[in-house]
PDB file of N, CA and C in Angstrom:
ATOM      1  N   UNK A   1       0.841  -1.159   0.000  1.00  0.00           N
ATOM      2  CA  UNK A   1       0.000   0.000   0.000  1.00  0.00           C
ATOM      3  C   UNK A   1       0.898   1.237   0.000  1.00  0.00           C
ATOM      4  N   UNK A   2       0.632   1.927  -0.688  1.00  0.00           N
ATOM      5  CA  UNK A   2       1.337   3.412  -0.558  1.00  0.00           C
ATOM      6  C   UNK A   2       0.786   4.255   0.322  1.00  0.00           C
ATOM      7  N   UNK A   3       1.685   5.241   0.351  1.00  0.00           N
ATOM      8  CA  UNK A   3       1.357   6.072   1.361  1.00  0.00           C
ATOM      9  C   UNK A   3       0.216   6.802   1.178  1.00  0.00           C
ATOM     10  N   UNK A   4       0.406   7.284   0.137  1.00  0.00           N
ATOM     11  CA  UNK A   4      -1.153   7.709  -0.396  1.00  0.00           C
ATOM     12  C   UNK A   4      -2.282   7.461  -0.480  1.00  0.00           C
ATOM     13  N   UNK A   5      -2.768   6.213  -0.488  1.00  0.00           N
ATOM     14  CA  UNK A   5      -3.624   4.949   0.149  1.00  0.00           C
ATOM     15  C   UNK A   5      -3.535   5.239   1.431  1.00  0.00           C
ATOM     16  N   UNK A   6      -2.793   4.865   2.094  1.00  0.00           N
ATOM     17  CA  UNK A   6      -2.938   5.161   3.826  1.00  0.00           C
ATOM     18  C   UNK A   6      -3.480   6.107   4.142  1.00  0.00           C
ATOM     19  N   UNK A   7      -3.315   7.161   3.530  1.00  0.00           N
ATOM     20  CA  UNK A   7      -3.613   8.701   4.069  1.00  0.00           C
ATOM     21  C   UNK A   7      -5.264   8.858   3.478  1.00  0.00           C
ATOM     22  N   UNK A   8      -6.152   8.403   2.400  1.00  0.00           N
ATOM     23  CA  UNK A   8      -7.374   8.149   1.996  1.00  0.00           C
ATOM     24  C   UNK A   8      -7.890   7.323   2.866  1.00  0.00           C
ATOM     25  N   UNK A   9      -6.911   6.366   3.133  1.00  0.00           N
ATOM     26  CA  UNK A   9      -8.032   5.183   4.043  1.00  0.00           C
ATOM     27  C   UNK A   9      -8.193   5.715   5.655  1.00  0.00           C
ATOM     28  N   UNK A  10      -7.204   6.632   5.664  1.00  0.00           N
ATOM     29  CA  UNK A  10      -7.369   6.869   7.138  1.00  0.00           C
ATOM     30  C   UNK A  10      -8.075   8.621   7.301  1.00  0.00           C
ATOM     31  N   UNK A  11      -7.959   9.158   6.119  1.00  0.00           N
ATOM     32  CA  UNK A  11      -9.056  10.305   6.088  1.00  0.00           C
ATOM     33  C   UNK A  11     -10.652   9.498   6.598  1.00  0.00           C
ATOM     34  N   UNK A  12     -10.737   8.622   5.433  1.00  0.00           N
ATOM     35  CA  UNK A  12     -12.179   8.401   5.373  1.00  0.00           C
ATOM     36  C   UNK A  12     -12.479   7.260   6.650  1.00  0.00           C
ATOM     37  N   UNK A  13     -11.837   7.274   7.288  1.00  0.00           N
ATOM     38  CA  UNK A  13     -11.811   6.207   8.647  1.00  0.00           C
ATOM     39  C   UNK A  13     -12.165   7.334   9.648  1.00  0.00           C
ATOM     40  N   UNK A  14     -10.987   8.125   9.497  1.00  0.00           N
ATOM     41  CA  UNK A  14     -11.611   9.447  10.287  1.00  0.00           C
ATOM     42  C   UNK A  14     -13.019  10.250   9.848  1.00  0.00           C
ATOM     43  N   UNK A  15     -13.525  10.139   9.047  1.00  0.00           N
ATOM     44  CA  UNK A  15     -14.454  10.680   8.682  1.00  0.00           C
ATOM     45  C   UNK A  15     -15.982   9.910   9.269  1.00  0.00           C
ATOM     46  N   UNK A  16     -15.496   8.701   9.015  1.00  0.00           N
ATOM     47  CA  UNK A  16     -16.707   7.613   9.666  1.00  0.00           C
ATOM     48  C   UNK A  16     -16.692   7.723  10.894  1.00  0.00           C
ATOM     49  N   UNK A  17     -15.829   7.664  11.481  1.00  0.00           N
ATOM     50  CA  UNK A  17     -15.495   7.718  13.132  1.00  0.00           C
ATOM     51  C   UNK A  17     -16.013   9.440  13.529  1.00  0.00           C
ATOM     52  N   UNK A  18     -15.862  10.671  12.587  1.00  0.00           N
ATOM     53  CA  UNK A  18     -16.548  11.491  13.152  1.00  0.00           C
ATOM     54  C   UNK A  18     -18.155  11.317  13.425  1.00  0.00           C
ATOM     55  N   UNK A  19     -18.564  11.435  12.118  1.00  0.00           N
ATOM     56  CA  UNK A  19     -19.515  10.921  11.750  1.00  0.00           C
ATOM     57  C   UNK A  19     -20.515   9.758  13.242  1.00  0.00           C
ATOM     58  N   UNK A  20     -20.261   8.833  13.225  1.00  0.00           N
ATOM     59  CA  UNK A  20     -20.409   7.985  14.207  1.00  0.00           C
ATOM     60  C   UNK A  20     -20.689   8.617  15.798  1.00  0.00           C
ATOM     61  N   UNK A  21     -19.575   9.538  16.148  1.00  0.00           N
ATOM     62  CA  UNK A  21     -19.461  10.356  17.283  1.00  0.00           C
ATOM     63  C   UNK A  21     -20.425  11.165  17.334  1.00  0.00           C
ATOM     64  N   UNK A  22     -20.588  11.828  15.669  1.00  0.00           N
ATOM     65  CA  UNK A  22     -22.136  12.905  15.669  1.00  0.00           C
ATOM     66  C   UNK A  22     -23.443  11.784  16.067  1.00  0.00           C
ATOM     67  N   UNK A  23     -23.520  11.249  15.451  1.00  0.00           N
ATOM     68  CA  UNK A  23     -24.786  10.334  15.729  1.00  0.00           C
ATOM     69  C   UNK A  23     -25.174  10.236  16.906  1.00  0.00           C
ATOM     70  N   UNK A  24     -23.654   9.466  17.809  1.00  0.00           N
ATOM     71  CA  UNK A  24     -23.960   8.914  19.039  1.00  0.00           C
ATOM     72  C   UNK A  24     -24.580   9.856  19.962  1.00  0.00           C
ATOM     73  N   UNK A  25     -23.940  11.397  19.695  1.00  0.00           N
ATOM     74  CA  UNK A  25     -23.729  12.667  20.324  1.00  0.00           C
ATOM     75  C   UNK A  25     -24.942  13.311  20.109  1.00  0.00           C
ATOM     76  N   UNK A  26     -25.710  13.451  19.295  1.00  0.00           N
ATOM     77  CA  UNK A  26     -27.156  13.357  18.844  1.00  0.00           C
ATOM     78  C   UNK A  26     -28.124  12.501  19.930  1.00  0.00           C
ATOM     79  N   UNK A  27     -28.134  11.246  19.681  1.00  0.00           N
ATOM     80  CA  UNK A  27     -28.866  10.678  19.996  1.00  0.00           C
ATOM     81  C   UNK A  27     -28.998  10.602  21.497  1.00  0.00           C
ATOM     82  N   UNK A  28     -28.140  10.859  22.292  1.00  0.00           N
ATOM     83  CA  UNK A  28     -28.175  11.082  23.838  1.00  0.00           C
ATOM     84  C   UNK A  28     -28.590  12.665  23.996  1.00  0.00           C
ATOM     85  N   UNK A  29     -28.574  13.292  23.450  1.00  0.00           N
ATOM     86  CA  UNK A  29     -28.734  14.976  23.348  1.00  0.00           C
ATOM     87  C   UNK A  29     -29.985  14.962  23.307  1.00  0.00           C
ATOM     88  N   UNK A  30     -30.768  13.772  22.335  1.00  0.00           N
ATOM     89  CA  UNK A  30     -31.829  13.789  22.109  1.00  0.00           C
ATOM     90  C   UNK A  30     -33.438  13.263  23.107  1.00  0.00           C
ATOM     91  N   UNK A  31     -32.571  12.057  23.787  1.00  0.00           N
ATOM     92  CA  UNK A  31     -32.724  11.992  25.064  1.00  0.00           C
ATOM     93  C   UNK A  31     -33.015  12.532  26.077  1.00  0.00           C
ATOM     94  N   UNK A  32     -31.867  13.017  26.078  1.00  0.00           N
ATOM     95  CA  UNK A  32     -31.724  14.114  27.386  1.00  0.00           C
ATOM     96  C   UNK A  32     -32.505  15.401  27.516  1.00  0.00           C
ATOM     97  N   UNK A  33     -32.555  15.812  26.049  1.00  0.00           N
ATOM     98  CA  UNK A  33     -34.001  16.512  25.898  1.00  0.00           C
ATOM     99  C   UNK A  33     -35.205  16.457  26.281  1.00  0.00           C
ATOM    100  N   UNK A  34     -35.845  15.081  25.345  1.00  0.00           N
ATOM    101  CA  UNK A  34     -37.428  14.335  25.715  1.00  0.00           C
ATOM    102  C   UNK A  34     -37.201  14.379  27.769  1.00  0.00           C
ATOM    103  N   UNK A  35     -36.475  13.628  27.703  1.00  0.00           N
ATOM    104  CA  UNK A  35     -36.607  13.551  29.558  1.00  0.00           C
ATOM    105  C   UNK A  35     -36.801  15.055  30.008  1.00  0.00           C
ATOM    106  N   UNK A  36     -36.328  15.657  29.641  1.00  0.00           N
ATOM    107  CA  UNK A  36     -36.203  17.406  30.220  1.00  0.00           C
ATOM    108  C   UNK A  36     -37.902  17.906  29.890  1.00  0.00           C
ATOM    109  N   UNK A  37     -38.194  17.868  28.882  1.00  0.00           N
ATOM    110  CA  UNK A  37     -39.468  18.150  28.576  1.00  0.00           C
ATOM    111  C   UNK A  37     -40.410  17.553  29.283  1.00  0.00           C
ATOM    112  N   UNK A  38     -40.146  16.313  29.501  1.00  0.00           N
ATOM    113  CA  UNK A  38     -41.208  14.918  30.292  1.00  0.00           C
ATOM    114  C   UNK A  38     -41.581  15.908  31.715  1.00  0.00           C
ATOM    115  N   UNK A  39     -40.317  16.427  32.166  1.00  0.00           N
ATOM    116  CA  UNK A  39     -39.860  16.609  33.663  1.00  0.00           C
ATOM    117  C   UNK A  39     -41.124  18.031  33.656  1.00  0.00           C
ATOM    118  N   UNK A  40     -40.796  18.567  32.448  1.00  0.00           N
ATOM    119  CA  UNK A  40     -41.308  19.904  32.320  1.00  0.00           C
ATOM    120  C   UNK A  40     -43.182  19.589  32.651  1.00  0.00           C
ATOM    121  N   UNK A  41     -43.207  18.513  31.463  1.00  0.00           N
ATOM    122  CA  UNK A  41     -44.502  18.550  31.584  1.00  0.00           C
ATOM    123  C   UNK A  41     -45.456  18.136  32.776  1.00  0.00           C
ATOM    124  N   UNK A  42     -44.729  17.273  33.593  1.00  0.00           N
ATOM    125  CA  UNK A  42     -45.181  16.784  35.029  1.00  0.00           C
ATOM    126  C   UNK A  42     -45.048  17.286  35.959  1.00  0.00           C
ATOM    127  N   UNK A  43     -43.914  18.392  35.916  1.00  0.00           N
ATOM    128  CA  UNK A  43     -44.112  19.701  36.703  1.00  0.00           C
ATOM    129  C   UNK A  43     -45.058  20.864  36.496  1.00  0.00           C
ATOM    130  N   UNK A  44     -45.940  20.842  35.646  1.00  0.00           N
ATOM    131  CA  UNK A  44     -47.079  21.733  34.991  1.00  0.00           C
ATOM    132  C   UNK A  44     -48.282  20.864  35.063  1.00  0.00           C
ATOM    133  N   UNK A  45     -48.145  19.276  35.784  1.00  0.00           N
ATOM    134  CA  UNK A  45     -49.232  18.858  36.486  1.00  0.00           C
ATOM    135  C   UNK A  45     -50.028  17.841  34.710  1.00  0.00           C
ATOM    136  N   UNK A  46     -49.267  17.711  33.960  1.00  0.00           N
ATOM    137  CA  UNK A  46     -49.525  16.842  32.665  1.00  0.00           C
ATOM    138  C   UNK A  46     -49.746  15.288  33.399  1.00  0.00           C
ATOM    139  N   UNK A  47     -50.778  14.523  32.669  1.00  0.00           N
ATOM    140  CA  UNK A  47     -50.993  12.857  33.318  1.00  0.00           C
ATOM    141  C   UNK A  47     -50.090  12.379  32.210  1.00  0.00           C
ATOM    142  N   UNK A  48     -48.888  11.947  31.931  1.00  0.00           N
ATOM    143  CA  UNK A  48     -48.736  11.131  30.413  1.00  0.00           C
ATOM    144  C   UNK A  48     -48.568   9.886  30.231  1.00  0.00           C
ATOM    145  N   UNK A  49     -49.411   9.022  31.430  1.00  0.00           N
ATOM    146  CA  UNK A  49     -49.320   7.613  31.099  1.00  0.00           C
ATOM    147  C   UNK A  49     -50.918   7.538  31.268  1.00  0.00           C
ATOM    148  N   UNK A  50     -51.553   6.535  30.507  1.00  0.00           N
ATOM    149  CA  UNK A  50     -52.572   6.127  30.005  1.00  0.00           C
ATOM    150  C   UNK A  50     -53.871   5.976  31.408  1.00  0.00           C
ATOM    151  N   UNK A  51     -52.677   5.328  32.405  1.00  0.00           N
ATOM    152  CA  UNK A  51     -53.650   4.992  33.333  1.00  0.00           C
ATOM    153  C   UNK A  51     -53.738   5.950  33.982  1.00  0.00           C
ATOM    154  N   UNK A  52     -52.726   7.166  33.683  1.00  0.00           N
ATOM    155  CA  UNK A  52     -53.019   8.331  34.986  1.00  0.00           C
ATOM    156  C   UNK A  52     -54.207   9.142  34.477  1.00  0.00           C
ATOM    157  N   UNK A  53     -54.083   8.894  33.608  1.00  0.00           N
ATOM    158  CA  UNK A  53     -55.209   9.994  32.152  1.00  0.00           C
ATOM    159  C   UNK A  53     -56.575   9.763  32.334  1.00  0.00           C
ATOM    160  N   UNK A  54     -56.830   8.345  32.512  1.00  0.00           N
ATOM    161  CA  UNK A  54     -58.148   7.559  32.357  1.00  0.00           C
ATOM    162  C   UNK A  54     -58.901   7.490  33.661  1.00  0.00           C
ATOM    163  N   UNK A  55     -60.143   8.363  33.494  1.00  0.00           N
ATOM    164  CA  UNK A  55     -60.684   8.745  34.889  1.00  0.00           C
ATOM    165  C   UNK A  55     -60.974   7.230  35.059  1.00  0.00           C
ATOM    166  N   UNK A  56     -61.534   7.089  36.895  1.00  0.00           N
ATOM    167  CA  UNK A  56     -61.868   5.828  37.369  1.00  0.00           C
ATOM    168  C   UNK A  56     -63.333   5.384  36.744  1.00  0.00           C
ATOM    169  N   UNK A  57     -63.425   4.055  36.866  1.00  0.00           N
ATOM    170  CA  UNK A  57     -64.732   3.732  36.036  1.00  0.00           C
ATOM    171  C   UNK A  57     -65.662   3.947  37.210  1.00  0.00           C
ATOM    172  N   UNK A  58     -67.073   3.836  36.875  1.00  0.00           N
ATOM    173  CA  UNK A  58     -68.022   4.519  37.911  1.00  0.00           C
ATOM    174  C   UNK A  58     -68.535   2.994  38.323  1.00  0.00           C
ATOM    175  N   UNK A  59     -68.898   2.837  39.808  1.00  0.00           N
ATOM    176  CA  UNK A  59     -68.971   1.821  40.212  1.00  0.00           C
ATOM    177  C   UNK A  59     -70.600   1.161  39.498  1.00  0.00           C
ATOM    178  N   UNK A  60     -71.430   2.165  39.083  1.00  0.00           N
ATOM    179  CA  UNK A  60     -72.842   1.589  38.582  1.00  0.00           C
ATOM    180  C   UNK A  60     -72.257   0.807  36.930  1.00  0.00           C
ATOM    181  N   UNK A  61     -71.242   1.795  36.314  1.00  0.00           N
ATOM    182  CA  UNK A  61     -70.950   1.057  35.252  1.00  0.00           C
ATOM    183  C   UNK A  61     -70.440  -0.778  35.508  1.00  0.00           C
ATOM    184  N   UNK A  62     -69.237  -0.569  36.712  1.00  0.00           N
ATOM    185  CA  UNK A  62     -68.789  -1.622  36.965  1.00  0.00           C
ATOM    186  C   UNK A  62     -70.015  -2.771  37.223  1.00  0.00           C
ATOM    187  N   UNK A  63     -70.938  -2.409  37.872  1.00  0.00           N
ATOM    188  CA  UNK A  63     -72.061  -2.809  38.591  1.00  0.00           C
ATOM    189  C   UNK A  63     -72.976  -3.817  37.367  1.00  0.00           C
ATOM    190  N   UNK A  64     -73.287  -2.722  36.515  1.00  0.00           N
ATOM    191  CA  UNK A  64     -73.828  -3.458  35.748  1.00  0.00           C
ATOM    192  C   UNK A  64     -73.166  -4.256  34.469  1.00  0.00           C
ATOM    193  N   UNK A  65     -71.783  -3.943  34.145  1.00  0.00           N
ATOM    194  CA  UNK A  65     -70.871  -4.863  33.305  1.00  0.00           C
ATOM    195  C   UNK A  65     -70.715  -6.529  33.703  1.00  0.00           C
ATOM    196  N   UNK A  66     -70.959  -6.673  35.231  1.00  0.00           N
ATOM    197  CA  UNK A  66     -70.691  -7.658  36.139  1.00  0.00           C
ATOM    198  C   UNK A  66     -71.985  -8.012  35.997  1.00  0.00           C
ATOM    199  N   UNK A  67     -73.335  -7.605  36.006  1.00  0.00           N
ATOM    200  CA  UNK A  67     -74.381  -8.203  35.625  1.00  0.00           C
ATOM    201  C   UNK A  67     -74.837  -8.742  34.787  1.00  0.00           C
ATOM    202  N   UNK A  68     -74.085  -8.156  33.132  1.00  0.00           N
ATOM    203  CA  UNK A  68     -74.356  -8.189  31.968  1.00  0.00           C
ATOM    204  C   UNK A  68     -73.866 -10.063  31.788  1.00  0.00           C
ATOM    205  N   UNK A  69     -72.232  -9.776  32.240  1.00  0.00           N
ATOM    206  CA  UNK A  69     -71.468 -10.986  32.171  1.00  0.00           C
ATOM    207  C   UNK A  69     -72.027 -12.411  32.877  1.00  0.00           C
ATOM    208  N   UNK A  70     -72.697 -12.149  33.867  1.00  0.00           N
ATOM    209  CA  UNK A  70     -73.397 -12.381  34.799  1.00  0.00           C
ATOM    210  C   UNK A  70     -74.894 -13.436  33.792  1.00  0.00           C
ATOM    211  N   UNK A  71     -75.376 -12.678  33.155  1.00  0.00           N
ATOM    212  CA  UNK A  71     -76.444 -12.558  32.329  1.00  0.00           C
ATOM    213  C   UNK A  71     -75.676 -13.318  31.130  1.00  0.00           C
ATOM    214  N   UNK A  72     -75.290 -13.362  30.470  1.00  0.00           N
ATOM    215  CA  UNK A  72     -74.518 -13.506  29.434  1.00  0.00           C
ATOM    216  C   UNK A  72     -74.064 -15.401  29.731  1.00  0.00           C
ATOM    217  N   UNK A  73     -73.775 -16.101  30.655  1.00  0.00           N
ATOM    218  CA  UNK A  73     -72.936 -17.008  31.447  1.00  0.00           C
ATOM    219  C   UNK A  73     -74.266 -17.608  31.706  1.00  0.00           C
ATOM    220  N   UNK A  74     -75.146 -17.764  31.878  1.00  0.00           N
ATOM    221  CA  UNK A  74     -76.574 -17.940  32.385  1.00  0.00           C
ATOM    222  C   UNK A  74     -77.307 -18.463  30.845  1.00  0.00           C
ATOM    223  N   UNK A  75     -77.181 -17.904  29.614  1.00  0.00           N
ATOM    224  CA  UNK A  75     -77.092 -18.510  28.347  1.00  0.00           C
ATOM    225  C   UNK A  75     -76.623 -19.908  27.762  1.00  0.00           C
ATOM    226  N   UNK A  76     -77.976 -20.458  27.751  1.00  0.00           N
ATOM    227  CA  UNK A  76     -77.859 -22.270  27.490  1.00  0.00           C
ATOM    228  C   UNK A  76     -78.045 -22.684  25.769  1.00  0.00           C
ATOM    229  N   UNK A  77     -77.343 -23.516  25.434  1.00  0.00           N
ATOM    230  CA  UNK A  77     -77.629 -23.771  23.989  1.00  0.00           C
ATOM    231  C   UNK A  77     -78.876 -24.390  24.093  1.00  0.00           C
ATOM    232  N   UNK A  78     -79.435 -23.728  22.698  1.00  0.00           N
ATOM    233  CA  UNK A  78     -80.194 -24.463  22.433  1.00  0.00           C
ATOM    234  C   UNK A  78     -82.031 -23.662  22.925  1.00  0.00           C
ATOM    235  N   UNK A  79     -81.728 -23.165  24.433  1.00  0.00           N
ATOM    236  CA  UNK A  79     -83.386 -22.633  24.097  1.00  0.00           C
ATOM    237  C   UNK A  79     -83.135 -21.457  24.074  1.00  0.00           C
ATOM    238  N   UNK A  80     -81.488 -20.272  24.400  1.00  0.00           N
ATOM    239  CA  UNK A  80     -82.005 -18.982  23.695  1.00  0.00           C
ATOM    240  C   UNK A  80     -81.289 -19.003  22.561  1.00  0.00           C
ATOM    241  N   UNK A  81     -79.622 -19.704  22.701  1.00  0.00           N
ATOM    242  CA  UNK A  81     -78.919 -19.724  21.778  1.00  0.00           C
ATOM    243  C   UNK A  81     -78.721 -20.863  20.889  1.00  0.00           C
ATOM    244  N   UNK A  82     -78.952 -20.668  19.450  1.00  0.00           N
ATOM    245  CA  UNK A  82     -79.465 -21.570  18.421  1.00  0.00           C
ATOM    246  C   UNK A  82     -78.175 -22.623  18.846  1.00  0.00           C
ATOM    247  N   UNK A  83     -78.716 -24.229  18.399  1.00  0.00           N
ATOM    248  CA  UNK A  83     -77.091 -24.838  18.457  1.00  0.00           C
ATOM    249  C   UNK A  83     -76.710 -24.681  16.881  1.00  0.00           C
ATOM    250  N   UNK A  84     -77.361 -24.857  16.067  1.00  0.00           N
ATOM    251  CA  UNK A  84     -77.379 -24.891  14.309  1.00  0.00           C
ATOM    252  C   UNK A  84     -77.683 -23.241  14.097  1.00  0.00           C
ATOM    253  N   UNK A  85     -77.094 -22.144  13.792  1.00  0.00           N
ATOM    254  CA  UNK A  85     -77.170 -20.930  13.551  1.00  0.00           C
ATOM    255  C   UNK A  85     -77.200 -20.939  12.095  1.00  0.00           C
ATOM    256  N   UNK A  86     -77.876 -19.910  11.280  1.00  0.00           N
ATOM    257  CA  UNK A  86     -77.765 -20.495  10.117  1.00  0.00           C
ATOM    258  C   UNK A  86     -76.349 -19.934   9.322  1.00  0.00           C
ATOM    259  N   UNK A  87     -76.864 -20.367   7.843  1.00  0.00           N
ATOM    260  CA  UNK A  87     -75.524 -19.752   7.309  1.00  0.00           C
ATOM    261  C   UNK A  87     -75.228 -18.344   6.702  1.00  0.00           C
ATOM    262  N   UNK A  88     -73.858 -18.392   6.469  1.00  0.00           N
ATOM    263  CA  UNK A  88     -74.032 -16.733   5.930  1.00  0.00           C
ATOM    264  C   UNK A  88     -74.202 -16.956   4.027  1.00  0.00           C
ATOM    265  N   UNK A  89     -74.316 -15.657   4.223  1.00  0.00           N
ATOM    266  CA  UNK A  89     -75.156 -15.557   2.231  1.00  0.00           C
ATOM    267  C   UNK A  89     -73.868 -16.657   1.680  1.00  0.00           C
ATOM    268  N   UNK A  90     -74.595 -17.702   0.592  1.00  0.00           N
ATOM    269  CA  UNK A  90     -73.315 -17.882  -0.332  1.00  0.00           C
ATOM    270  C   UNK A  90     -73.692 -17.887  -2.044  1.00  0.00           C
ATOM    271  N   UNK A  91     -72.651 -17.818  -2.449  1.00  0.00           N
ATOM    272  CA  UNK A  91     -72.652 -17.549  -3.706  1.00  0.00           C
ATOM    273  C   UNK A  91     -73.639 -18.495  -4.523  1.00  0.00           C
ATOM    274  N   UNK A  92     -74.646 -18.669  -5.279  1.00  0.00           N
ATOM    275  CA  UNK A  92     -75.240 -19.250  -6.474  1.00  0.00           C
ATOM    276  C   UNK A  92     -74.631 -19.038  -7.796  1.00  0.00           C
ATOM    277  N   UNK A  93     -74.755 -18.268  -8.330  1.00  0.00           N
ATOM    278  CA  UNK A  93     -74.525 -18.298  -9.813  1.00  0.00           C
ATOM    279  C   UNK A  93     -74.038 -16.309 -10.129  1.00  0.00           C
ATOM    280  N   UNK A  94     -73.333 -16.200 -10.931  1.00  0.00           N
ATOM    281  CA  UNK A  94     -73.796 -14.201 -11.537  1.00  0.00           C
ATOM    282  C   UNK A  94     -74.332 -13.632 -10.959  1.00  0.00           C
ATOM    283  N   UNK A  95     -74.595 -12.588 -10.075  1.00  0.00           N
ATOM    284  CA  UNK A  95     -75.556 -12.086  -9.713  1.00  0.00           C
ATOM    285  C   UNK A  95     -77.144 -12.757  -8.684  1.00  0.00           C
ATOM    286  N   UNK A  96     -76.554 -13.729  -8.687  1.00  0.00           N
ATOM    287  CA  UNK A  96     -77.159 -14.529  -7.597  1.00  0.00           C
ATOM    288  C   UNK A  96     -76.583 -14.632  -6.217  1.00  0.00           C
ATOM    289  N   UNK A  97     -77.343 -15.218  -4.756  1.00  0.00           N
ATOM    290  CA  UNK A  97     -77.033 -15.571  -3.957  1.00  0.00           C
ATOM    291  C   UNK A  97     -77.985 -16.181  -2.992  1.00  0.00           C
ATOM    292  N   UNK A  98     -77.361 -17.001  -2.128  1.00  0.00           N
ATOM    293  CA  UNK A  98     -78.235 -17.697  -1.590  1.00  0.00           C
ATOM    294  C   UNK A  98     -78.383 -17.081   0.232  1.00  0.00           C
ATOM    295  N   UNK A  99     -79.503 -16.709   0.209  1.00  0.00           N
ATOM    296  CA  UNK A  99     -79.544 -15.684   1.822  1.00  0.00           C
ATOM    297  C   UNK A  99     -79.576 -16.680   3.105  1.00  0.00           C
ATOM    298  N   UNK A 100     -78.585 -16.950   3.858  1.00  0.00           N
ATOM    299  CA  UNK A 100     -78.605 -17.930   5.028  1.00  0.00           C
ATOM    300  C   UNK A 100     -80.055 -17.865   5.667  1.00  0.00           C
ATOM    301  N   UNK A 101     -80.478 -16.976   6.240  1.00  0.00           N
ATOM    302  CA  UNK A 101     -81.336 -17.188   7.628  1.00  0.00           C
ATOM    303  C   UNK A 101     -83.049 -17.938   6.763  1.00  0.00           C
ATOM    304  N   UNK A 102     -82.854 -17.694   4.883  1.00  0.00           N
ATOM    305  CA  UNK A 102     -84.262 -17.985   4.338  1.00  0.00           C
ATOM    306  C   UNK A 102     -84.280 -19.662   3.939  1.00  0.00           C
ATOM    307  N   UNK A 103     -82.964 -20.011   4.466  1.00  0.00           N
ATOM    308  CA  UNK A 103     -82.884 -21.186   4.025  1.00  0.00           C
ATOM    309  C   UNK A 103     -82.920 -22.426   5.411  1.00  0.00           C
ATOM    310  N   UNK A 104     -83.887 -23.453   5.040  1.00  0.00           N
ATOM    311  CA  UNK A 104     -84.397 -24.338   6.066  1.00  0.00           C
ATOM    312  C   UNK A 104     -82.851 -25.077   6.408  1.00  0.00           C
ATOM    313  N   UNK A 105     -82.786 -25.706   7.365  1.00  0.00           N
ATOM    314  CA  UNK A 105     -81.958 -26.753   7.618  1.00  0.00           C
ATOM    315  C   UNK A 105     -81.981 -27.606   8.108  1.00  0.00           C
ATOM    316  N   UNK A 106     -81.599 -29.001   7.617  1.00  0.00           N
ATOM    317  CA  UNK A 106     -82.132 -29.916   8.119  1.00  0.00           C
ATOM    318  C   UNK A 106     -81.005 -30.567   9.725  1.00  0.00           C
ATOM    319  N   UNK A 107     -81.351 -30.813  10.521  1.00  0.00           N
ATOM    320  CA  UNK A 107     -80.654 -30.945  11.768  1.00  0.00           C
ATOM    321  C   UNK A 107     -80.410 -32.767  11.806  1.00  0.00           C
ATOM    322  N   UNK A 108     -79.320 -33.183  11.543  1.00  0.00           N
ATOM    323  CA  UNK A 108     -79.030 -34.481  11.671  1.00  0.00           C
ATOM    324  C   UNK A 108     -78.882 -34.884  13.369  1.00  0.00           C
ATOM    325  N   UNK A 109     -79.463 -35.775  13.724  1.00  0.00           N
ATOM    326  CA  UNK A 109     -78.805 -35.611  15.162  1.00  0.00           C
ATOM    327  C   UNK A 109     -78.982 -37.083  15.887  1.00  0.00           C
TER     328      UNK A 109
END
């Protein structure tokens, strides 16, 4: 290698290696920022996590979600919920189709 070579390969070595240093030097700057702002905003009384944000649920809501589920669990096949549901539309022909709920079915059982 000539010297001249050396001195290109080690410009552009130095150049990557600056380069690299900017990035790194950036990216903690950048950091260190967001956190500064974070600090800012929670000192001005900001909620910025989801659960601090989200008022409490109201106990009648809770009340009756637990009833619903409640209600829901209490659901037997067969005398409210169909066991054979019918089908969904399917294709016939062009412009045709065949509508699930108009079509009989026969129940093998």
């Amino acid at each position: 290698m000539t010297q001249a070579r050396r001195r290109i390969v080690l410009a552009l070595l130095s150049l990557l290696g600056l380069a690299a240093l900017f990035l790194w030097l950036q990216y903690f700057h950048g950091r260190r920022a967001l956190r500064a702002y974070k600090a800012g905003l929670v000192a001005q009384g900001e909620k910025l996590t989801i659960e601090a944000s989200t008022p409490p649920p109201a106990i009648e809501a809770q009340r009756s979600a637990d009833d619903l589920l409640q209600a829901a669990w209490q659901l037997r096949d067969g005398a409210i919920v169909p066991t054979h549901p019918p089908g969904a539309m399917k294709f016939v022909s062009p412009g045709k189709a065949s509508v699930g709920w108009q079509v009989t079915v026969q129940v093998r059982g």
